[in-house]
N, C-alpha and C. Protein backbone atom coordinates (compact mmCIF):
# COMPACT_ATOMS: atom_id res chain seq x y z
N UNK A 1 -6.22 -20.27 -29.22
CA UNK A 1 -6.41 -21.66 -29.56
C UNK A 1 -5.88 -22.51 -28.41
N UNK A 2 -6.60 -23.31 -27.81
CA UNK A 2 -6.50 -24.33 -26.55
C UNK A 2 -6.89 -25.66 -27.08
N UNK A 3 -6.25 -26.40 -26.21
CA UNK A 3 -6.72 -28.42 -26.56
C UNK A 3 -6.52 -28.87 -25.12
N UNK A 4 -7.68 -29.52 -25.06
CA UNK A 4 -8.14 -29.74 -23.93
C UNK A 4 -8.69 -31.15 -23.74
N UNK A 5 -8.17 -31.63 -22.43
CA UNK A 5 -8.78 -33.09 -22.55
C UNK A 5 -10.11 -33.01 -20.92
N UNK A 6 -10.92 -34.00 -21.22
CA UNK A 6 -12.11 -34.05 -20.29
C UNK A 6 -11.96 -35.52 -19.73
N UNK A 7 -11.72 -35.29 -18.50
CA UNK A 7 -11.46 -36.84 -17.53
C UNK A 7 -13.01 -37.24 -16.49
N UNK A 8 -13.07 -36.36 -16.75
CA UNK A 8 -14.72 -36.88 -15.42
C UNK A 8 -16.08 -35.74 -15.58
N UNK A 9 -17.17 -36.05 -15.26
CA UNK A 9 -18.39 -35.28 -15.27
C UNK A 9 -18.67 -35.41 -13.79
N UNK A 10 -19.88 -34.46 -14.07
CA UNK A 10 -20.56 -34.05 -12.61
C UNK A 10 -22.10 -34.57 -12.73
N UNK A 11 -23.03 -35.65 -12.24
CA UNK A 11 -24.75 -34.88 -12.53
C UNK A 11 -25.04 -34.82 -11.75
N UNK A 12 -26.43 -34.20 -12.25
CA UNK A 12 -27.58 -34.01 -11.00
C UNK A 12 -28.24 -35.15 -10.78
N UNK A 13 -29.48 -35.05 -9.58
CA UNK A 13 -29.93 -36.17 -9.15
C UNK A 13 -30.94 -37.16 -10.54
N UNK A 14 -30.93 -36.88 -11.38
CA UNK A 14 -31.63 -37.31 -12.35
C UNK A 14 -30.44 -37.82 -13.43
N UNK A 15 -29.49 -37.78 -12.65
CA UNK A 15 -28.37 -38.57 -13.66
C UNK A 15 -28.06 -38.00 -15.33
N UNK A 16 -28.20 -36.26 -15.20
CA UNK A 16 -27.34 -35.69 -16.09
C UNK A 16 -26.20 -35.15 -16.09
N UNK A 17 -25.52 -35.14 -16.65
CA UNK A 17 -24.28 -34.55 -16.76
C UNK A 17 -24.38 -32.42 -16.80
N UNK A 18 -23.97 -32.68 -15.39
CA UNK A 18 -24.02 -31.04 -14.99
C UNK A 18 -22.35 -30.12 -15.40
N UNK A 19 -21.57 -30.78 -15.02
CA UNK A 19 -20.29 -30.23 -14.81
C UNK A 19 -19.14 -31.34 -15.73
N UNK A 20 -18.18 -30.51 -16.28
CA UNK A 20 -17.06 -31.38 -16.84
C UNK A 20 -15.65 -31.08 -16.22
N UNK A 21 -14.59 -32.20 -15.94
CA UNK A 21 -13.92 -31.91 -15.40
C UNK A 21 -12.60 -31.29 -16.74
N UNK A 22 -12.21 -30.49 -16.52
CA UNK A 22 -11.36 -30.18 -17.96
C UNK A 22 -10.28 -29.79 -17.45
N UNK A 23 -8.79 -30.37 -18.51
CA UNK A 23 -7.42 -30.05 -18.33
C UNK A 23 -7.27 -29.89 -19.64
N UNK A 24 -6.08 -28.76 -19.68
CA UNK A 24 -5.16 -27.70 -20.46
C UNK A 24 -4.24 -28.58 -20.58
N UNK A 25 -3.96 -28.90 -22.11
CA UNK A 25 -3.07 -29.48 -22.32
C UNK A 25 -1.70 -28.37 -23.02
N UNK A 26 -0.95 -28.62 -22.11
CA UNK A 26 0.61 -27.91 -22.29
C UNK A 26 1.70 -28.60 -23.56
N UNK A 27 2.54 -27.64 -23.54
CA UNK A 27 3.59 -28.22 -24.07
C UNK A 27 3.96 -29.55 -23.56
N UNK A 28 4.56 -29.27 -22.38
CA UNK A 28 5.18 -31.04 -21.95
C UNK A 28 3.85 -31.29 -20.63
N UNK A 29 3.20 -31.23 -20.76
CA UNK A 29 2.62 -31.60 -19.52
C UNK A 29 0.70 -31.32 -19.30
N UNK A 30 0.50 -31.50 -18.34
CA UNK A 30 -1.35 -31.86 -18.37
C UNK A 30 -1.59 -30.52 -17.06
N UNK A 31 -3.23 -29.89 -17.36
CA UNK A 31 -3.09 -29.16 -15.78
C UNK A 31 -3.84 -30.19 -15.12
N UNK A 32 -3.80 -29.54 -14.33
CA UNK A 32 -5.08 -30.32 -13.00
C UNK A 32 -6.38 -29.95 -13.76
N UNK A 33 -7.38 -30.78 -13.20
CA UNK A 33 -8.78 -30.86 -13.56
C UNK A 33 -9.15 -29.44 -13.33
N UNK A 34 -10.12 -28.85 -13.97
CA UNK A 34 -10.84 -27.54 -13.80
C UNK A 34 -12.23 -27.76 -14.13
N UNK A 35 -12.99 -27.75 -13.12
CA UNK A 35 -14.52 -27.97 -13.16
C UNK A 35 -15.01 -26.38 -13.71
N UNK A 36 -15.82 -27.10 -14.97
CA UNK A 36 -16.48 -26.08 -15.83
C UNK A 36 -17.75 -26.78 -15.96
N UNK A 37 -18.67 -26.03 -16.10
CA UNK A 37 -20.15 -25.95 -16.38
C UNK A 37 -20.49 -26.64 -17.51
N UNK A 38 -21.52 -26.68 -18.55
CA UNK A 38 -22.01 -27.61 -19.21
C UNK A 38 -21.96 -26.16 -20.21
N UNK A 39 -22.65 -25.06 -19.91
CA UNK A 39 -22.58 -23.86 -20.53
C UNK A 39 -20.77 -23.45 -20.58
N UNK A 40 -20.27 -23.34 -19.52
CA UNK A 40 -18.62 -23.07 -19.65
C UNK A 40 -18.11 -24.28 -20.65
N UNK A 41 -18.17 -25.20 -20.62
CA UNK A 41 -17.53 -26.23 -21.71
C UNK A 41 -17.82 -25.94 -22.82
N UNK A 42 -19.31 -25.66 -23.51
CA UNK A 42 -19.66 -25.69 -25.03
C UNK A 42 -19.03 -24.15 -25.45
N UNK A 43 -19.21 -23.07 -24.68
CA UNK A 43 -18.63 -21.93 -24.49
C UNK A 43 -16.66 -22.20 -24.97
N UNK A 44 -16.30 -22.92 -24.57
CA UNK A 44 -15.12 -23.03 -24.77
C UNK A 44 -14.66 -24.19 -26.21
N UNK A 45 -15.60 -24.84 -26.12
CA UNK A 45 -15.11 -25.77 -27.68
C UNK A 45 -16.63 -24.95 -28.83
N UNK A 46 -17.08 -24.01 -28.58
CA UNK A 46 -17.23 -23.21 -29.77
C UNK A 46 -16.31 -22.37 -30.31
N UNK A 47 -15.29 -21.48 -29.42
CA UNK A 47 -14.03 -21.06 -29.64
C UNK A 47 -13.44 -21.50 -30.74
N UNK A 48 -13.33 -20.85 -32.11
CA UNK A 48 -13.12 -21.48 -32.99
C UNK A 48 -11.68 -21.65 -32.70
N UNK A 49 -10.93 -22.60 -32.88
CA UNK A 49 -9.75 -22.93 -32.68
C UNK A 49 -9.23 -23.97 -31.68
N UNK A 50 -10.45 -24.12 -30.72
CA UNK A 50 -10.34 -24.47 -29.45
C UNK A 50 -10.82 -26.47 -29.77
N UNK A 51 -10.50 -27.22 -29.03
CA UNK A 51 -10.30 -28.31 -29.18
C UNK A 51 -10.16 -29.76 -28.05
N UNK A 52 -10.92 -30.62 -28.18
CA UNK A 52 -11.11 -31.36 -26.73
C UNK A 52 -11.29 -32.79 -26.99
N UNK A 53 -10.39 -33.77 -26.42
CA UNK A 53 -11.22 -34.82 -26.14
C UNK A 53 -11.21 -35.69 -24.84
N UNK A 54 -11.95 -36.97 -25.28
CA UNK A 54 -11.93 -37.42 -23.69
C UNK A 54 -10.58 -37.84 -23.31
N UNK A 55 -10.48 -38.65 -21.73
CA UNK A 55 -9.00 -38.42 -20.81
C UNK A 55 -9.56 -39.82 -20.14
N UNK A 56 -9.42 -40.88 -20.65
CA UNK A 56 -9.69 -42.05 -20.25
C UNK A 56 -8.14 -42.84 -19.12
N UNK A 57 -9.07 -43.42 -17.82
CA UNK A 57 -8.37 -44.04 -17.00
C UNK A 57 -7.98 -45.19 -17.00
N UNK A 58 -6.81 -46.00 -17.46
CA UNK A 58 -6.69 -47.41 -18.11
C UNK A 58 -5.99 -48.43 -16.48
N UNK A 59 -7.19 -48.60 -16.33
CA UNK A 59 -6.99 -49.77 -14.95
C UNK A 59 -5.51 -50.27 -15.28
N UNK A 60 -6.15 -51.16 -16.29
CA UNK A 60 -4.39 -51.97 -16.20
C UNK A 60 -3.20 -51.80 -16.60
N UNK A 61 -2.91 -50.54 -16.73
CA UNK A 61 -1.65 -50.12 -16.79
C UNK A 61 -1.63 -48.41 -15.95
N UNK A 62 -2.45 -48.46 -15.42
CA UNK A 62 -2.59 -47.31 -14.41
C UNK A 62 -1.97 -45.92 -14.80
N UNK A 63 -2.68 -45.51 -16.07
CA UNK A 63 -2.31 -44.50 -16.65
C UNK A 63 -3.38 -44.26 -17.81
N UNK A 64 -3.36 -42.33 -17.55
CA UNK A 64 -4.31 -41.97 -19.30
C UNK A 64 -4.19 -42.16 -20.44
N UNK A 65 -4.97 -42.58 -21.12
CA UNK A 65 -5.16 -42.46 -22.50
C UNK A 65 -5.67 -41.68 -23.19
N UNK A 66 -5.88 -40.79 -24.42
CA UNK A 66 -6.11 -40.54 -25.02
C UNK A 66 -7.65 -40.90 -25.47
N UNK A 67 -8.64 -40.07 -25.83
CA UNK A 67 -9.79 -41.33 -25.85
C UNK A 67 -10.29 -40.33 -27.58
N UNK A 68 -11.57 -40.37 -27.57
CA UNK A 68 -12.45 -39.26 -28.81
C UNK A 68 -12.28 -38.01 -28.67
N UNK A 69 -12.61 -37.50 -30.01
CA UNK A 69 -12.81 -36.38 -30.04
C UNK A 69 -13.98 -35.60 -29.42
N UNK A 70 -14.00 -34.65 -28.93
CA UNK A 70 -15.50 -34.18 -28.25
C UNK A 70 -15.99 -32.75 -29.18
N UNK A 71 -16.94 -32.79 -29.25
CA UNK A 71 -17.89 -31.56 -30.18
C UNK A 71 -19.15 -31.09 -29.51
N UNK A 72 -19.81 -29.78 -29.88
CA UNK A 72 -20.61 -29.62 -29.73
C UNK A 72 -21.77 -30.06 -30.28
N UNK A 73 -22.83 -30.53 -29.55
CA UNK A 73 -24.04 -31.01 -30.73
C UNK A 73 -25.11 -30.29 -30.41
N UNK A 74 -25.83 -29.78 -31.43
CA UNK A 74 -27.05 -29.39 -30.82
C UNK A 74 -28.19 -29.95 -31.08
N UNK A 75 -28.49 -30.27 -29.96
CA UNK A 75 -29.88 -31.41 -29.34
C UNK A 75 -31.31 -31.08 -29.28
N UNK A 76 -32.58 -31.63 -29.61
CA UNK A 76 -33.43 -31.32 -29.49
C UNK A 76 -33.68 -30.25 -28.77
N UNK A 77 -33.60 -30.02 -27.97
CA UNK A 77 -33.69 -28.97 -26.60
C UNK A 77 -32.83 -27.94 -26.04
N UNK A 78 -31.67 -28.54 -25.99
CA UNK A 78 -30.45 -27.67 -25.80
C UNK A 78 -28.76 -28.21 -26.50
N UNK A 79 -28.04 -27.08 -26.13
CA UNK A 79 -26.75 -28.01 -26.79
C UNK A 79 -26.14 -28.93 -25.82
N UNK A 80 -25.33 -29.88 -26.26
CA UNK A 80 -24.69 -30.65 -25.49
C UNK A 80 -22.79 -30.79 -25.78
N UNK A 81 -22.37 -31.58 -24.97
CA UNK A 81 -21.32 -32.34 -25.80
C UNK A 81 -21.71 -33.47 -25.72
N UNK A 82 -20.61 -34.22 -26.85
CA UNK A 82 -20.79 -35.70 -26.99
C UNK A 82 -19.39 -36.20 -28.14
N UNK A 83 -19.55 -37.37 -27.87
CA UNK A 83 -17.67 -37.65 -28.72
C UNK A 83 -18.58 -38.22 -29.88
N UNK A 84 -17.52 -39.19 -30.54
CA UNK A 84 -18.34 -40.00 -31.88
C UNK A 84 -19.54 -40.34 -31.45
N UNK A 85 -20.43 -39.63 -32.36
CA UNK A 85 -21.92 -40.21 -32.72
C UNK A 85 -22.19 -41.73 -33.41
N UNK A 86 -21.45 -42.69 -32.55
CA UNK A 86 -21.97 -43.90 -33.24
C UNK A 86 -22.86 -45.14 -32.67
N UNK A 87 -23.82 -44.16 -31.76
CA UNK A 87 -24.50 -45.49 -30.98
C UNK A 87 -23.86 -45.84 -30.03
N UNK A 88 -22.47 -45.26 -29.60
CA UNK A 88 -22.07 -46.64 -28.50
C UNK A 88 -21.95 -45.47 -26.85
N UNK A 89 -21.75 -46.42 -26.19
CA UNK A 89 -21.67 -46.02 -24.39
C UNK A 89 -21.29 -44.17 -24.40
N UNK A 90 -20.18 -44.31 -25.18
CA UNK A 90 -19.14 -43.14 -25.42
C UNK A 90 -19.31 -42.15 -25.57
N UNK A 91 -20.60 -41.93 -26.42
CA UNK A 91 -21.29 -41.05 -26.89
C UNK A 91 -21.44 -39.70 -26.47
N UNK A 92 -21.78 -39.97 -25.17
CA UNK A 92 -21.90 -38.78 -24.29
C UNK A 92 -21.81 -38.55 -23.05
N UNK A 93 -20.36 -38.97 -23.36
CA UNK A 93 -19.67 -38.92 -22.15
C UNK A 93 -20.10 -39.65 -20.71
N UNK A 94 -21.11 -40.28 -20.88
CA UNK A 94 -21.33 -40.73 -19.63
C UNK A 94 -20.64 -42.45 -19.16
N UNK A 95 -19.52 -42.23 -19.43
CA UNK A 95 -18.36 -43.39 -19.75
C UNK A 95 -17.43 -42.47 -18.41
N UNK A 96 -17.31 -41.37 -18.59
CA UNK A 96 -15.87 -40.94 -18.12
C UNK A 96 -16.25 -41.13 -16.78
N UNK A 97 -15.20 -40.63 -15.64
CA UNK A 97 -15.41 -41.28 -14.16
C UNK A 97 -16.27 -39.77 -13.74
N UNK A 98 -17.00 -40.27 -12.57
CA UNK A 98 -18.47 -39.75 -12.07
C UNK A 98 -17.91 -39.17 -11.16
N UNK A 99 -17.00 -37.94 -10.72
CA UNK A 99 -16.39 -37.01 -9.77
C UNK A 99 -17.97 -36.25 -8.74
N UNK A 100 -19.24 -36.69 -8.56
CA UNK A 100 -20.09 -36.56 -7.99
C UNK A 100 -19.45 -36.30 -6.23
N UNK A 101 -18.69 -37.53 -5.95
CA UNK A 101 -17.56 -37.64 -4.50
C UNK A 101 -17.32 -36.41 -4.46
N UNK A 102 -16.78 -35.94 -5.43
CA UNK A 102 -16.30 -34.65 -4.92
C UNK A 102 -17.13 -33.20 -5.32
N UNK A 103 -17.04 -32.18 -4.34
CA UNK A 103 -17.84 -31.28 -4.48
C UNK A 103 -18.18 -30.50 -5.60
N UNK A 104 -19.15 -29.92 -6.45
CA UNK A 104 -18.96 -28.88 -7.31
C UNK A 104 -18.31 -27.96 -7.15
């Protein structure tokens, strides 16, 4: 059983979300980002036990927050993640910061 928070995505040139950036949340402390796949992420919050949400960057007080819960959904086509299903920006993840800058 793991809990895990997600601070940034990766897409491709068509502006999907390829890669998630994911940290291990510890006893007292956070890891560094670990770039996992779209298949490695759902792979890991199907894990029954296993557990994730988003890792939001708060400009004005220059520190994380805590954000949604994240789940697996399965989508017309394939599975995805996505936090609360309520219509808004958040949804699916394409809110969190765009680590594209940096390499896969």
């Amino acid at each position: 059983m793991a809990v895990y928070r997600i601070s940034g995505v990766w897409k491709n040139s068509e502006n999907v979300i390829t890669n998630y950036a994911f940290h291990t949340v510890r006893v007292d402390s956070l890891s560094r980002a670990t770039n996992k796949t779209k298949q490695q992420a759902i792979a890991l919050l199907e894990t029954p036990g296993n557990t994730a949400t988003t890792l939001l960057w708060n400009y004005n007080s220059a520190s994380w927050n805590i954000g949604e819960i994240v789940q697996v959904v399965n989508g017309p086509n394939e599975k995805y993640l996505r936090s609360n299903p309520d219509n808004k920006l958040t949804d699916n993840l394409q809110h969190l910061i765009d680590f594209d800058w940096i390499a896969v």
